[in-house]
N, C-alpha and C. Protein backbone atom coordinates (compact mmCIF):
# COMPACT_ATOMS: atom_id res chain seq x y z
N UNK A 1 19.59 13.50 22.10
CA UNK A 1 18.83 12.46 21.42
C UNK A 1 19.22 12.42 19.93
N UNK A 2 19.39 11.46 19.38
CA UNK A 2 19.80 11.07 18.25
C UNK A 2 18.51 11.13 16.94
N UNK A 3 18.91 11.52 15.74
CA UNK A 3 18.12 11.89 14.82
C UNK A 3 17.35 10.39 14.36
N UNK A 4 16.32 10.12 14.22
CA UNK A 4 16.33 8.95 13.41
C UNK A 4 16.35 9.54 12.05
N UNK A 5 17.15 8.23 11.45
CA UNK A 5 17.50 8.14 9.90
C UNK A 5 16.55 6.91 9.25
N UNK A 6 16.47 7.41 8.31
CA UNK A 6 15.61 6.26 7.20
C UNK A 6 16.21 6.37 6.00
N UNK A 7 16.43 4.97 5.55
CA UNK A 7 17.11 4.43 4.35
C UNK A 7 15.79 3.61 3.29
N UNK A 8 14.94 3.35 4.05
CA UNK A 8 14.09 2.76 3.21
C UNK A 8 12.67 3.00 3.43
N UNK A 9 12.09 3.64 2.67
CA UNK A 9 10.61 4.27 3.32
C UNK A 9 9.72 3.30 2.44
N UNK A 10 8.95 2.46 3.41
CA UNK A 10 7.50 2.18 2.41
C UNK A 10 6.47 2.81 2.08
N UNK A 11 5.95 3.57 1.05
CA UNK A 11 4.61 3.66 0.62
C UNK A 11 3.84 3.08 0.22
N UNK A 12 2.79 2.60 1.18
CA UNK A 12 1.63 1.93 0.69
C UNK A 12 -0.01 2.38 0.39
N UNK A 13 -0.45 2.36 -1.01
CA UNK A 13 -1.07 3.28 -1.58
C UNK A 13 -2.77 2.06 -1.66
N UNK A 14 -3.66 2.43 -1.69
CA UNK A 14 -5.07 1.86 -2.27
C UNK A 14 -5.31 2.99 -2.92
N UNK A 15 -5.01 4.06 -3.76
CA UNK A 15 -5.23 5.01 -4.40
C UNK A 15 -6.53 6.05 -3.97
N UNK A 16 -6.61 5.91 -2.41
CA UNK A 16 -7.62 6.42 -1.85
C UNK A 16 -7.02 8.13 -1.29
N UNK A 17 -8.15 8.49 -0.59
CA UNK A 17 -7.64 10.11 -0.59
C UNK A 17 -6.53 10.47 0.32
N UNK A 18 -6.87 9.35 1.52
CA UNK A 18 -5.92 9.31 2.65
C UNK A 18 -4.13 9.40 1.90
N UNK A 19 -4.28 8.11 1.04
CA UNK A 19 -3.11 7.92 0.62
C UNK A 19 -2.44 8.91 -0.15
N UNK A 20 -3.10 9.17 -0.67
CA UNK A 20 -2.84 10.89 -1.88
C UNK A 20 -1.87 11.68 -0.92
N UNK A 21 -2.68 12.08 0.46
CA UNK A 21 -2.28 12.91 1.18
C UNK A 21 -0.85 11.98 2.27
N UNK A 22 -0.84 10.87 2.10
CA UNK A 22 0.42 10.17 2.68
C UNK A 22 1.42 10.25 2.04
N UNK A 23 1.01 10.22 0.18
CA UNK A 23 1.91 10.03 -0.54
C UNK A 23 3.10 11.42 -0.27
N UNK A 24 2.14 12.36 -0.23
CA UNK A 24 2.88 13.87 -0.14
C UNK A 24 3.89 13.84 0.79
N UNK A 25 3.66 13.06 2.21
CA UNK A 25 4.82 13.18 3.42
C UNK A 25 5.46 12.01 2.53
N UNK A 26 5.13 10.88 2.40
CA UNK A 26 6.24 10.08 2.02
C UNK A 26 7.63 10.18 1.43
N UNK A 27 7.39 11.30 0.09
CA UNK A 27 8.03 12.34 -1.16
C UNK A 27 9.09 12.96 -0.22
N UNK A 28 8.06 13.61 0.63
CA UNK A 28 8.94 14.90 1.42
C UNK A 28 10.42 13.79 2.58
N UNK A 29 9.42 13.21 3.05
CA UNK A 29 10.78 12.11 3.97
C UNK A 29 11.57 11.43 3.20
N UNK A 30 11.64 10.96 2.37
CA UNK A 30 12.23 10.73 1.42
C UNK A 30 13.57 11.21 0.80
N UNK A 31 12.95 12.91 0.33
CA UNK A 31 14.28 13.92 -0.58
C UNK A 31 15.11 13.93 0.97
N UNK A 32 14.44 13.86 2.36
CA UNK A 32 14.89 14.62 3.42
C UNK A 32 15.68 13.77 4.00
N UNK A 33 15.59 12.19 3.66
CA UNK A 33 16.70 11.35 4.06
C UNK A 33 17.10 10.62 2.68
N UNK A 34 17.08 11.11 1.73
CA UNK A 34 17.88 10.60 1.07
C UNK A 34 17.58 9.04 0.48
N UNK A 35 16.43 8.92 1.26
CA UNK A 35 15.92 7.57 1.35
C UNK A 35 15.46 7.07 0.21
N UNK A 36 15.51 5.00 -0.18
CA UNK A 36 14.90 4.61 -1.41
C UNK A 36 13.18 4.85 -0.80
N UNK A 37 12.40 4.76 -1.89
CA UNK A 37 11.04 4.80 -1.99
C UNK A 37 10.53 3.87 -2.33
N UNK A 38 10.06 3.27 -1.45
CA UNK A 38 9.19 2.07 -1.99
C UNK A 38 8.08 2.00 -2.32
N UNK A 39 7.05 2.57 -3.66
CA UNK A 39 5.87 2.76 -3.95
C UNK A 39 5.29 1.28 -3.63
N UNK A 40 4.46 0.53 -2.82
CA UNK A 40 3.58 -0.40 -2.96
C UNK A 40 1.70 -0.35 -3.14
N UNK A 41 1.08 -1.38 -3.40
CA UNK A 41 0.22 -1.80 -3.83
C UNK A 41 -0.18 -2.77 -3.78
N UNK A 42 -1.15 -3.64 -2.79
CA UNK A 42 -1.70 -4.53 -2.93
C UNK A 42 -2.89 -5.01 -3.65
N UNK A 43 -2.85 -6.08 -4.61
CA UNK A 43 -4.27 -6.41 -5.48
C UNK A 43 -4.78 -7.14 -4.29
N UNK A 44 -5.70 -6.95 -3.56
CA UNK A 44 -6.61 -7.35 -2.25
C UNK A 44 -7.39 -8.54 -3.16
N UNK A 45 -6.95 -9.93 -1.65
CA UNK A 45 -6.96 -11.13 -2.47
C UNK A 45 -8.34 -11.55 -2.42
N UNK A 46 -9.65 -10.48 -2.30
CA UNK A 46 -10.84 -10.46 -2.86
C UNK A 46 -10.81 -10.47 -4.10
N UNK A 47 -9.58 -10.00 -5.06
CA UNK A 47 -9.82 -10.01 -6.32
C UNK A 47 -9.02 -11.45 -6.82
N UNK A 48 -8.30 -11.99 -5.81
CA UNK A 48 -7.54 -13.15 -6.59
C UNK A 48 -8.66 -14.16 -6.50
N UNK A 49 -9.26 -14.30 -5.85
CA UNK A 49 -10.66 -15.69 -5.50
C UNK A 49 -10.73 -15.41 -6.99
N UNK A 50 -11.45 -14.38 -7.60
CA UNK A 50 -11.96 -14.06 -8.94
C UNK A 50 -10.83 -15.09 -9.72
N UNK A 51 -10.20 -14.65 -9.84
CA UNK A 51 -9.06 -15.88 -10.28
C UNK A 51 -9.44 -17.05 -11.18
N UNK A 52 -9.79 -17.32 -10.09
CA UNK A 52 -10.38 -19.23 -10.14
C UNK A 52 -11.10 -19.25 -11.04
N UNK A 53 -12.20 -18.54 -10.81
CA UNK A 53 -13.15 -18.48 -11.91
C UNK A 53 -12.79 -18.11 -13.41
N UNK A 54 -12.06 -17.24 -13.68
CA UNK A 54 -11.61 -16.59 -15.03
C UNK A 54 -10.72 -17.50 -15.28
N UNK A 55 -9.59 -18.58 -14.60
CA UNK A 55 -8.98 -19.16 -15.03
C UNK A 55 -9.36 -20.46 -15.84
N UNK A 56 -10.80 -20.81 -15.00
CA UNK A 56 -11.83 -22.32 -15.93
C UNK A 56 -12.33 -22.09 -16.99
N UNK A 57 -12.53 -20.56 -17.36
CA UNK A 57 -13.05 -19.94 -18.85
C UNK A 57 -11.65 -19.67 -19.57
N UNK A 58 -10.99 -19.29 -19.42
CA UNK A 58 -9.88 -18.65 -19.85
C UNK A 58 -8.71 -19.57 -20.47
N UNK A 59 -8.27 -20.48 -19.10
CA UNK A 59 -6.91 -21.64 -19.75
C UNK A 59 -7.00 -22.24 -20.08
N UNK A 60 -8.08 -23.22 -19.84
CA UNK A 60 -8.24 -24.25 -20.21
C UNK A 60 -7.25 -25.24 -20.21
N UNK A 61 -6.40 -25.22 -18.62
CA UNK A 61 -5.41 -25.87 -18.35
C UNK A 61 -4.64 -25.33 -17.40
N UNK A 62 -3.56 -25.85 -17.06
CA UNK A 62 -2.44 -25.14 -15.87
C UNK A 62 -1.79 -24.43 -16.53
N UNK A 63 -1.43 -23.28 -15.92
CA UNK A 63 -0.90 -21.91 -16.41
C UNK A 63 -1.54 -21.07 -16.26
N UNK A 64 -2.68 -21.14 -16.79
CA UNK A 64 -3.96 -20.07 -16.47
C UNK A 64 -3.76 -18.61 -15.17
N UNK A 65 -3.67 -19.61 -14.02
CA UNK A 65 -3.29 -18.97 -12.84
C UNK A 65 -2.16 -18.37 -12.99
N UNK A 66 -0.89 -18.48 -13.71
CA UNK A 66 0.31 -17.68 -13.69
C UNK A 66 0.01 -16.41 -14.78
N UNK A 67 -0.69 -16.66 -15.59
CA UNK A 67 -1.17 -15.77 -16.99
C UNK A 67 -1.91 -14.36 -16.20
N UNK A 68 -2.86 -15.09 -15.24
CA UNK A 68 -3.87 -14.16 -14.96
C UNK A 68 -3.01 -13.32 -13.61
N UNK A 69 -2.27 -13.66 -13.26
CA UNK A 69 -1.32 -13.15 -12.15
C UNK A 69 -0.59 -12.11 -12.83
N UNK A 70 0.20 -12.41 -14.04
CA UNK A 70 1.38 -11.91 -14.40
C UNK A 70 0.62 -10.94 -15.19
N UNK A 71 -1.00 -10.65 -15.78
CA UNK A 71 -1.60 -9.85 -16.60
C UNK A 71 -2.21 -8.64 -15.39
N UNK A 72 -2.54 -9.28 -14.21
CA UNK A 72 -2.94 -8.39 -13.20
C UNK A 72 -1.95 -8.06 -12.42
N UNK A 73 -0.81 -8.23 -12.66
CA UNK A 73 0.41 -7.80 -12.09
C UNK A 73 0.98 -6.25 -12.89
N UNK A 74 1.06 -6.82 -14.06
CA UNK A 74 1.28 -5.54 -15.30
C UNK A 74 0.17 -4.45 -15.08
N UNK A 75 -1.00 -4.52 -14.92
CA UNK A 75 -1.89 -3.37 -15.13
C UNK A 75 -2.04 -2.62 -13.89
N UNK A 76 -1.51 -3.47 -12.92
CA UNK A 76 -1.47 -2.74 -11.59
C UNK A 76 -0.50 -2.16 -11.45
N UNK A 77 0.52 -2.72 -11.68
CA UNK A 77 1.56 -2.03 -12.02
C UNK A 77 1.50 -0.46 -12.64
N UNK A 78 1.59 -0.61 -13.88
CA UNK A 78 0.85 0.42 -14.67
C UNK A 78 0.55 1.18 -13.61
N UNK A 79 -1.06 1.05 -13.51
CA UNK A 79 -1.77 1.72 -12.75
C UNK A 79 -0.55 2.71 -11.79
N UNK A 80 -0.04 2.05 -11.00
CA UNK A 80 0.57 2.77 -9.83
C UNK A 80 2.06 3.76 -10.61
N UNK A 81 2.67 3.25 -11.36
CA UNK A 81 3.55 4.31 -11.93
C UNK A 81 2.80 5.43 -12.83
N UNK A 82 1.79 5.62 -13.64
CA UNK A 82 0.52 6.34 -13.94
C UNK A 82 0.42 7.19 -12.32
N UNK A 83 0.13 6.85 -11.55
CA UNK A 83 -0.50 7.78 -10.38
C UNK A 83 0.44 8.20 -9.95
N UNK A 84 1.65 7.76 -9.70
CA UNK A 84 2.77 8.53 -8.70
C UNK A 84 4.28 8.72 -9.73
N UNK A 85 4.63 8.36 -10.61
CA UNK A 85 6.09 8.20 -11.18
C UNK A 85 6.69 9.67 -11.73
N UNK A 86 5.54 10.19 -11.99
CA UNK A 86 5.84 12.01 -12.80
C UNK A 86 6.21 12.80 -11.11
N UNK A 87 5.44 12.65 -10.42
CA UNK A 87 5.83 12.87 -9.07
C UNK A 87 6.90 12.86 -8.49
N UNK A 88 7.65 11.76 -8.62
CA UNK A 88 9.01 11.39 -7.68
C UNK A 88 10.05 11.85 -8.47
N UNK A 89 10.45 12.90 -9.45
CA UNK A 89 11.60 13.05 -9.82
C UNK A 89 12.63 13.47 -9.08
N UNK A 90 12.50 14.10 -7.56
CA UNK A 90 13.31 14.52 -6.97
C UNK A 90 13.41 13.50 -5.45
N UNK A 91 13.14 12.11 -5.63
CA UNK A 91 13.30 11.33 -4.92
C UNK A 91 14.49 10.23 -5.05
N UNK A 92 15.93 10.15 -5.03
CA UNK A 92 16.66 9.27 -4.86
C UNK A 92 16.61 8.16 -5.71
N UNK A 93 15.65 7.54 -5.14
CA UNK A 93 15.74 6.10 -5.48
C UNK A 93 13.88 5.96 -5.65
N UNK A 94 13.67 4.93 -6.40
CA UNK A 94 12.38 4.57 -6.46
C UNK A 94 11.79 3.19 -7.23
N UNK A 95 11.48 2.44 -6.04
CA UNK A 95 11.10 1.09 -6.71
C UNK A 95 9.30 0.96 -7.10
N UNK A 96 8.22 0.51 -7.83
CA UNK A 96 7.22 0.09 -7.98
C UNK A 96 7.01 -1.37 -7.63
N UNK A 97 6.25 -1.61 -6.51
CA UNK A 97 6.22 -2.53 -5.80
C UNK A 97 4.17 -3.47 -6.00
N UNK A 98 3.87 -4.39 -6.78
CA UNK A 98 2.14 -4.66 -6.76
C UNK A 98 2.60 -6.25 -6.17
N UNK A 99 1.74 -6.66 -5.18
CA UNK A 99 2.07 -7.70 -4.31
C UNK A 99 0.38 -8.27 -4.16
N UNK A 100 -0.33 -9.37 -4.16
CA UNK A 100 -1.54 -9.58 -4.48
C UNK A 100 -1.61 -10.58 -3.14
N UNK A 101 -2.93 -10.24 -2.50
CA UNK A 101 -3.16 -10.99 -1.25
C UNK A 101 -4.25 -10.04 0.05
N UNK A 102 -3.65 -10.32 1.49
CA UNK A 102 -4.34 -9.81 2.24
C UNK A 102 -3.52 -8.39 2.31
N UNK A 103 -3.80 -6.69 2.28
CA UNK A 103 -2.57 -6.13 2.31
C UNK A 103 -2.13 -5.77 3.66
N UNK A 104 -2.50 -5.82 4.80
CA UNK A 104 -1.96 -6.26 6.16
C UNK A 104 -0.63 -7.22 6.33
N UNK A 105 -0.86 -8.60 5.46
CA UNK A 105 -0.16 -9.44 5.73
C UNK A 105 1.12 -9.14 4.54
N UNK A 106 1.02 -8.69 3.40
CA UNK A 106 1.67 -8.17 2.18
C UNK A 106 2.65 -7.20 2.73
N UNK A 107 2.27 -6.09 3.24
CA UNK A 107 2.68 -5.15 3.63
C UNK A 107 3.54 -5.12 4.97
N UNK A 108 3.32 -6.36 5.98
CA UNK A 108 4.51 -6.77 6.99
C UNK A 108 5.07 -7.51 6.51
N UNK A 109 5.19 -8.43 5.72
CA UNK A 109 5.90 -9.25 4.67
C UNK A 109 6.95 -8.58 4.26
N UNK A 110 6.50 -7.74 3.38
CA UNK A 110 7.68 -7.07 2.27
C UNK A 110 8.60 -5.75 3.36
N UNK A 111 7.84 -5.47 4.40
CA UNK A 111 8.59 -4.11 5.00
C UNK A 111 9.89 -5.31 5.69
N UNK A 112 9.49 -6.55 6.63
CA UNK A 112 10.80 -7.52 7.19
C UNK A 112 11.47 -7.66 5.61
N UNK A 113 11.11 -8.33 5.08
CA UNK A 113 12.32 -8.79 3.54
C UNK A 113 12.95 -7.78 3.44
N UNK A 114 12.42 -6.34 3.07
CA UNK A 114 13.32 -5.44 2.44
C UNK A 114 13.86 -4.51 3.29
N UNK A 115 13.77 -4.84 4.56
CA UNK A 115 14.86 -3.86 6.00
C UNK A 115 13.79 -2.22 5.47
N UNK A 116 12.68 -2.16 5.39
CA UNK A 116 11.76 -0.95 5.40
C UNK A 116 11.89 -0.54 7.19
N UNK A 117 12.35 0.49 7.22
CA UNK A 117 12.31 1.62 8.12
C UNK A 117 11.30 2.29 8.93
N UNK A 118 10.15 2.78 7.80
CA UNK A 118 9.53 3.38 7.94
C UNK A 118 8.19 2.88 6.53
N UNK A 119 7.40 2.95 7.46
CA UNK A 119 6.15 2.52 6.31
C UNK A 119 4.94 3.14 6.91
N UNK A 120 4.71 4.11 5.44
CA UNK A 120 3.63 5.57 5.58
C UNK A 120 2.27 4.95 4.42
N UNK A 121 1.55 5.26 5.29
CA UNK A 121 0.12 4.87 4.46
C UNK A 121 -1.44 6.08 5.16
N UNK A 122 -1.97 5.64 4.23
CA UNK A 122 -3.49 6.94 4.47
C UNK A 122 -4.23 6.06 6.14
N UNK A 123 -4.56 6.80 6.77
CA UNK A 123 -5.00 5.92 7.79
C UNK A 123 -6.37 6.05 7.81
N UNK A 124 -7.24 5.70 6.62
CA UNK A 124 -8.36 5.18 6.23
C UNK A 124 -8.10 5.00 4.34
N UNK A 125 -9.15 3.56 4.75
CA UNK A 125 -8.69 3.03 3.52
C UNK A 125 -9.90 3.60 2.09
N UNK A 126 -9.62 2.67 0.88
CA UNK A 126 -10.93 2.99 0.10
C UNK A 126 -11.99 2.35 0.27
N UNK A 127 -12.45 1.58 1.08
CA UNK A 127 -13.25 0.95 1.42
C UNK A 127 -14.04 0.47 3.07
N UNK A 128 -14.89 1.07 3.49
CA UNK A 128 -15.21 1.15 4.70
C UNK A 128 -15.77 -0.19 4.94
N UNK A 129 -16.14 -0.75 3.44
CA UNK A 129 -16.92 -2.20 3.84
C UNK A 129 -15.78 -3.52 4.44
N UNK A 130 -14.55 -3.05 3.56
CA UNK A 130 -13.44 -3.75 3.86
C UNK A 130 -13.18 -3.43 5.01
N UNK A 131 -12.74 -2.81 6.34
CA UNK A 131 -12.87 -2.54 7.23
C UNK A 131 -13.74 -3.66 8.20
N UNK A 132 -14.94 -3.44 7.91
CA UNK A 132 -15.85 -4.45 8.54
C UNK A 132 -15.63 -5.97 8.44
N UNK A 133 -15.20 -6.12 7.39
CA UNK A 133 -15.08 -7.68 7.07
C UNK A 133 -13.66 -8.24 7.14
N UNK A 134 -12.71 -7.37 6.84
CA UNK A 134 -11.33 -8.09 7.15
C UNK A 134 -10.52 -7.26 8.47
N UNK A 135 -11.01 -5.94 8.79
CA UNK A 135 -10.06 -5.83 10.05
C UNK A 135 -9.78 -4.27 9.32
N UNK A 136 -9.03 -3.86 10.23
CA UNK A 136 -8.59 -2.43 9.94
C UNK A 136 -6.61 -2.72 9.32
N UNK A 137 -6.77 -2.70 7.92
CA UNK A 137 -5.08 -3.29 7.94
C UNK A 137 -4.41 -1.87 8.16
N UNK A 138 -4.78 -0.64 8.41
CA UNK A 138 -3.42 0.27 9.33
C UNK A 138 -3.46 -0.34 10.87
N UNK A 139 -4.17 -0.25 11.56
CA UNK A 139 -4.37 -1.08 12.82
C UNK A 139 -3.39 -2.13 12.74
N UNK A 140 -3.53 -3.64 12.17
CA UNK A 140 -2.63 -4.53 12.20
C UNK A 140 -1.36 -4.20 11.58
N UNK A 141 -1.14 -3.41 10.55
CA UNK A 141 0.21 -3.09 10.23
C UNK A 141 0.94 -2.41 11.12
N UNK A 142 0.15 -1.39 11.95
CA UNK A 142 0.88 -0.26 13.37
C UNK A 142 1.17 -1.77 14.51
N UNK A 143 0.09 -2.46 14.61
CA UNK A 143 0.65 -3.27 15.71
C UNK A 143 1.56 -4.56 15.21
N UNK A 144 1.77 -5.03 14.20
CA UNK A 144 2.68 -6.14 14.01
C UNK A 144 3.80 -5.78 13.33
N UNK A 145 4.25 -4.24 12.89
CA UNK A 145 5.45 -4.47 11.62
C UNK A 145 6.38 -3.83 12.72
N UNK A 146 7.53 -4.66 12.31
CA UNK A 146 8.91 -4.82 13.11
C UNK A 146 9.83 -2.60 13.22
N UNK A 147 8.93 -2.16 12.54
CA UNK A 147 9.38 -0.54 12.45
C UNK A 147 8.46 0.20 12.49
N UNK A 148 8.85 1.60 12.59
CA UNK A 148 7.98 2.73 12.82
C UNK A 148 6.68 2.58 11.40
N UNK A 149 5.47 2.88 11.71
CA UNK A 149 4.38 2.65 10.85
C UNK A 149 3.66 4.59 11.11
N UNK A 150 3.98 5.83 10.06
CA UNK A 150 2.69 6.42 10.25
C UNK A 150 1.48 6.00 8.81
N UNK A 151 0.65 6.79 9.99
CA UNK A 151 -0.78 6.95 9.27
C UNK A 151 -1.35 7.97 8.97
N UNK A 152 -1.28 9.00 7.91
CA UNK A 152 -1.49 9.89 7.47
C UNK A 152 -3.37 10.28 7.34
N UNK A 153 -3.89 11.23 8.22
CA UNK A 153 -5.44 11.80 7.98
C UNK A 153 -5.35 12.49 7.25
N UNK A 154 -6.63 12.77 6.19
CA UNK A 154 -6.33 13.70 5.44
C UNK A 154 -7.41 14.49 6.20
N UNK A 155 -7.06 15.65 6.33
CA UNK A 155 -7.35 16.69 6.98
C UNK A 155 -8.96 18.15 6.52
N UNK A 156 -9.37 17.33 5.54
CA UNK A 156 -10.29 17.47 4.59
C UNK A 156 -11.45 16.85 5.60
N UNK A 157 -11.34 15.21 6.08
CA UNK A 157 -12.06 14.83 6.67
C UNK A 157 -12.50 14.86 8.10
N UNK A 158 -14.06 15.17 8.17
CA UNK A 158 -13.94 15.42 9.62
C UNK A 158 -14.60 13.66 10.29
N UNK A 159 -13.61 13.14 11.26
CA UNK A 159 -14.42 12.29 12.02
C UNK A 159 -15.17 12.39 13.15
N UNK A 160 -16.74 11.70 13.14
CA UNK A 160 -17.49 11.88 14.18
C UNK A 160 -17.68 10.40 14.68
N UNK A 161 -18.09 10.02 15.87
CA UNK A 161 -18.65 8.88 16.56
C UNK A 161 -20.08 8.94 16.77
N UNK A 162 -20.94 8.14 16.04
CA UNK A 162 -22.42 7.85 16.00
C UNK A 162 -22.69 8.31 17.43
N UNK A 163 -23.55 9.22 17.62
CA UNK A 163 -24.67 9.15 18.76
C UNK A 163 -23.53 9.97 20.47
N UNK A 164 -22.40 10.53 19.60
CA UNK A 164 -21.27 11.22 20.49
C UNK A 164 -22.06 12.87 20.77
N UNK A 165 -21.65 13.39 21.75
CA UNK A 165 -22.09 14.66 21.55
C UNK A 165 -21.09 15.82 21.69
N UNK A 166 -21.28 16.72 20.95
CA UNK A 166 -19.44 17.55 21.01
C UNK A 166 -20.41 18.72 21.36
């Protein structure tokens, strides 16, 4: 049986604990194939609706929407080389990736465009309410992206099922 190889690993981060602990295998598969790193980040397009609103106070005209994109693009940005960039010195290659929308649909998007291999994420997110209301996006990312998808537990957490008996 033949080794699989990876040339392009996605990491996709909500800066939650899961991911912390994904980020760590990501690093490691990575030095171990030699592979680029694709740090991603979705601004969850609960925050772009906000948008609209800040843009009728704010522009006071068209543009507004590209201003407030390209300002929440930079800080997220930020944000994500801040959390992981001191980290990856012994990783190959390394891109910073902030993509704003649903991150289910973001995240099969960008893994087809950029021939991603392999795309590693926390398999619980920062938000349990999100869950309820938009879907489980490791769930839809394991069942729709065209390549191998893990999902990293962090092992800290114990899961139980309401009203189960062990």
């Amino acid at each position: 049986m033949a080794m699989v190889e990876y040339k392009n690993i996605l990491f996709c981060t909500d800066f939650s604990e899961d991911a912390e602990i994904a980020f760590l295998h990501a690093v490691d598969l990575a030095k171990k194939h030699s592979a680029k790193l694709h740090v991603f980040h979705v601004a969850h397009s609960s925050y772009r609706y906000a948008r609209h609103i800040v843009d009728e106070y704010t522009s006071g005209g068209p543009g507004g929407e590209a201003f407030f994109d390209q300002e929440l693009e930079k800080k997220a940005t930020a944000a994500l080389k801040d959390a992981y960039k001191k980290r990856l010195s012994e990783v190959k290659e390394c891109v910073f990736v902030v993509k704003g929308g649903a991150p289910d649909v973001e995240i099969i998007h960008y893994a087809k465009k950029n021939n991603i291999d392999l795309i590693i994420m926390g398999a619980l997110g920062k938000s349990e309410q999100d869950r309820l209301v938009h879907g489980s996006t490791v769930a839809n990312v394991s069942r729709y992206a065209h390549c191998h998808v893990m999902a990293v537990r962090n092992p800290a957490k114990q899961f139980t099922l309401p009203g189960a008996l062990y």
